[in-house]
C-alpha atoms as a PDB file:
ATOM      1  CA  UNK A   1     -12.487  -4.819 -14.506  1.00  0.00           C
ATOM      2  CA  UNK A   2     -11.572  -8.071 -12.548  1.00  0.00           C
ATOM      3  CA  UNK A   3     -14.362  -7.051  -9.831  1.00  0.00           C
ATOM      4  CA  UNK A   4     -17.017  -6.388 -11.755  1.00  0.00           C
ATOM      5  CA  UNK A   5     -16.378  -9.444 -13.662  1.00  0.00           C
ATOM      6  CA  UNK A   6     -16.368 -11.563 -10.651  1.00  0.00           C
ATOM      7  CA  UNK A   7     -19.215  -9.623  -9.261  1.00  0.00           C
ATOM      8  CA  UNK A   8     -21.137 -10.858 -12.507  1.00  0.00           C
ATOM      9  CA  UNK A   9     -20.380 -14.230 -12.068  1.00  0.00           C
ATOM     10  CA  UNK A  10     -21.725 -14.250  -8.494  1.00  0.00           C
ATOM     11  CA  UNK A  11     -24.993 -12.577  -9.356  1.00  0.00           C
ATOM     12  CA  UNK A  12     -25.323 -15.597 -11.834  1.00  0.00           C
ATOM     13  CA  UNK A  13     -24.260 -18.011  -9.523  1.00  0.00           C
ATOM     14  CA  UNK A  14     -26.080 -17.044  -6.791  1.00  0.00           C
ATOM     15  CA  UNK A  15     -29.267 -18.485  -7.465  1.00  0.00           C
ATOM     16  CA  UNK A  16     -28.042 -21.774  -8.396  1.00  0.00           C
ATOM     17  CA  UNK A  17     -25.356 -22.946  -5.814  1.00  0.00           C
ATOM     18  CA  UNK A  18     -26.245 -26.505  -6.081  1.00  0.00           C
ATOM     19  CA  UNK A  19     -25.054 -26.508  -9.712  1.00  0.00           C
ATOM     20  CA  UNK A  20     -21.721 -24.862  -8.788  1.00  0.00           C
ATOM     21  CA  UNK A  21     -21.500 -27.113  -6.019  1.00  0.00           C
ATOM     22  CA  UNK A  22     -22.281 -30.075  -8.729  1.00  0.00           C
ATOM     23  CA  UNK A  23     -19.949 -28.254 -11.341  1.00  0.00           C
ATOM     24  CA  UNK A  24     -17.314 -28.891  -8.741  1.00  0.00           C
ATOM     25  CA  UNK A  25     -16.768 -25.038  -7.924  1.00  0.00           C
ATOM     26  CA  UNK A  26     -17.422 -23.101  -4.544  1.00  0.00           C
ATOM     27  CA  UNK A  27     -19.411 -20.004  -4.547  1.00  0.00           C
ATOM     28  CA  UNK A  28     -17.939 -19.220  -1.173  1.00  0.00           C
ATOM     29  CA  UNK A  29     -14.939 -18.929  -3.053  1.00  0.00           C
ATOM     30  CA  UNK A  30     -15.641 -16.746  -5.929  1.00  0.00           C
ATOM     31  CA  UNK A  31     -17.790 -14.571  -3.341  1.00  0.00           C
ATOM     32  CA  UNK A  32     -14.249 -13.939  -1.291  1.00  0.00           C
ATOM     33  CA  UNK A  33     -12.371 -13.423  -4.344  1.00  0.00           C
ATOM     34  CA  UNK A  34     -14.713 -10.725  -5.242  1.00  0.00           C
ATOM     35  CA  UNK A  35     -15.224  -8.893  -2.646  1.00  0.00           C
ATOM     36  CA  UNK A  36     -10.813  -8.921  -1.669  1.00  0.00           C
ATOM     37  CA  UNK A  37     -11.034  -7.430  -5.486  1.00  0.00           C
ATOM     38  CA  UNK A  38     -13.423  -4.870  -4.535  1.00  0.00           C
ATOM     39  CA  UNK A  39     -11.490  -3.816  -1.379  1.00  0.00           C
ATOM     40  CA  UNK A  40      -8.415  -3.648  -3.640  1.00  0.00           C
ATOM     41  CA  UNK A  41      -9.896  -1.432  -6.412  1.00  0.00           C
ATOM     42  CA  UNK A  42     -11.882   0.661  -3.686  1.00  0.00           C
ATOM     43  CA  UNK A  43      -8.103   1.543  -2.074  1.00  0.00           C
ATOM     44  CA  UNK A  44      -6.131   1.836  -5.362  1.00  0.00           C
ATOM     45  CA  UNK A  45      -9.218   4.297  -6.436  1.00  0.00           C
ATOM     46  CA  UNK A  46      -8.948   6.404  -3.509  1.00  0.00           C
ATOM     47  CA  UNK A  47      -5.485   6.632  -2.991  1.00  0.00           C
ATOM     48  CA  UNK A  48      -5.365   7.307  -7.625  1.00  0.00           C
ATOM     49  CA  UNK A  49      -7.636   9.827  -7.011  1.00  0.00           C
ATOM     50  CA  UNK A  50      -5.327  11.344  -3.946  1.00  0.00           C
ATOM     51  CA  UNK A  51      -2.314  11.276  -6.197  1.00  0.00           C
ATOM     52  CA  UNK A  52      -3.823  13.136  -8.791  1.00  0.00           C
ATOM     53  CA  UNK A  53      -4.999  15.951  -7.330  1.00  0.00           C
ATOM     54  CA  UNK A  54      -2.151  16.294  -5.947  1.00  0.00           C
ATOM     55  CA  UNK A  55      -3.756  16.405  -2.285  1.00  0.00           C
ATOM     56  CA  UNK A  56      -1.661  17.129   0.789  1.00  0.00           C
ATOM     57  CA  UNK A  57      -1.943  13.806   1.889  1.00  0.00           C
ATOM     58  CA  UNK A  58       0.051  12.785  -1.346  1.00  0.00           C
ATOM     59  CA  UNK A  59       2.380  10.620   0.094  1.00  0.00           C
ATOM     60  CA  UNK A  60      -0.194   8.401   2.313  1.00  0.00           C
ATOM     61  CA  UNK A  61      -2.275   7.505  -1.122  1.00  0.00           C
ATOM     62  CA  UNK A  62       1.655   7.022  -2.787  1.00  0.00           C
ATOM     63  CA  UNK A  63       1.922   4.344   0.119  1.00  0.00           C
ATOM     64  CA  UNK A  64      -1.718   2.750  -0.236  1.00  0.00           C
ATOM     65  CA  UNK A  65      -1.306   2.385  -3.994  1.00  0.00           C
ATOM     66  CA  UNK A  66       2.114   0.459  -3.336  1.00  0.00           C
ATOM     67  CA  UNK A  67       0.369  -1.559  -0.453  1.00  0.00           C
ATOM     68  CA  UNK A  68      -2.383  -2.126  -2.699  1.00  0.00           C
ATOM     69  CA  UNK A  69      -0.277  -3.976  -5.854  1.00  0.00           C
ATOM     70  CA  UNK A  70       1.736  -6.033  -3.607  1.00  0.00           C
ATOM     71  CA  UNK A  71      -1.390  -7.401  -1.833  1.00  0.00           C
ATOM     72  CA  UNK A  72      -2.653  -7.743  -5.148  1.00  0.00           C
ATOM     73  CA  UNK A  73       0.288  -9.475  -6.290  1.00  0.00           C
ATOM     74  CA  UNK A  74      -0.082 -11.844  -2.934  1.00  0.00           C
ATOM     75  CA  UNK A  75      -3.873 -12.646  -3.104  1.00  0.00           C
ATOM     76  CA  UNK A  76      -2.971 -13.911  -6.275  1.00  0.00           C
ATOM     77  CA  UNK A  77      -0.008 -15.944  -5.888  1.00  0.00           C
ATOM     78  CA  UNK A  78      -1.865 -17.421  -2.577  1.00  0.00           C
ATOM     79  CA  UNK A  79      -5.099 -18.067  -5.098  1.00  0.00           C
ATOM     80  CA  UNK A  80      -3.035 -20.796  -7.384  1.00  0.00           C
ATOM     81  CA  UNK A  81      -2.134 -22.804  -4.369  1.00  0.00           C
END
């Protein structure tokens, strides 16, 4: 939910990055935080979807899910600093 909501906001900021820029934001920023998101949810999904089917390689999407939340866990820490 967290990438597509920050994929919203930079379709609607896109077109206007002077008024972020005036707003004091930075549309570089919310651009990186997206797409880090979007790698996130893209591994988690894959390595769910792994887990579930109970797939041979079981244990390697077990170890990408973990991975996954404590990089998670990081970029977010790192983000309030």
């Amino acid at each position: 939910m967290t990438t597509l909501l920050y994929a919203v906001v930079c379709l609607m900021m896109w077109p206007y990055p002077q008024l972020v820029a005036d707003a004091g934001g930075d549309f570089d920023h919310v651009v990186q935080i997206a797409l880090v998101t979007a790698g996130f949810t893209g591994a988690a999904a894959l390595s769910t979807w792994l887990v579930q089917k109970r797939h041979p390689a079981l244990w390697l999407g077990q170890g990408v899910l973990l991975v996954a939340l404590i990089g998670v866990v990081i970029f977010a820490v790192a983000q309030r600093y």
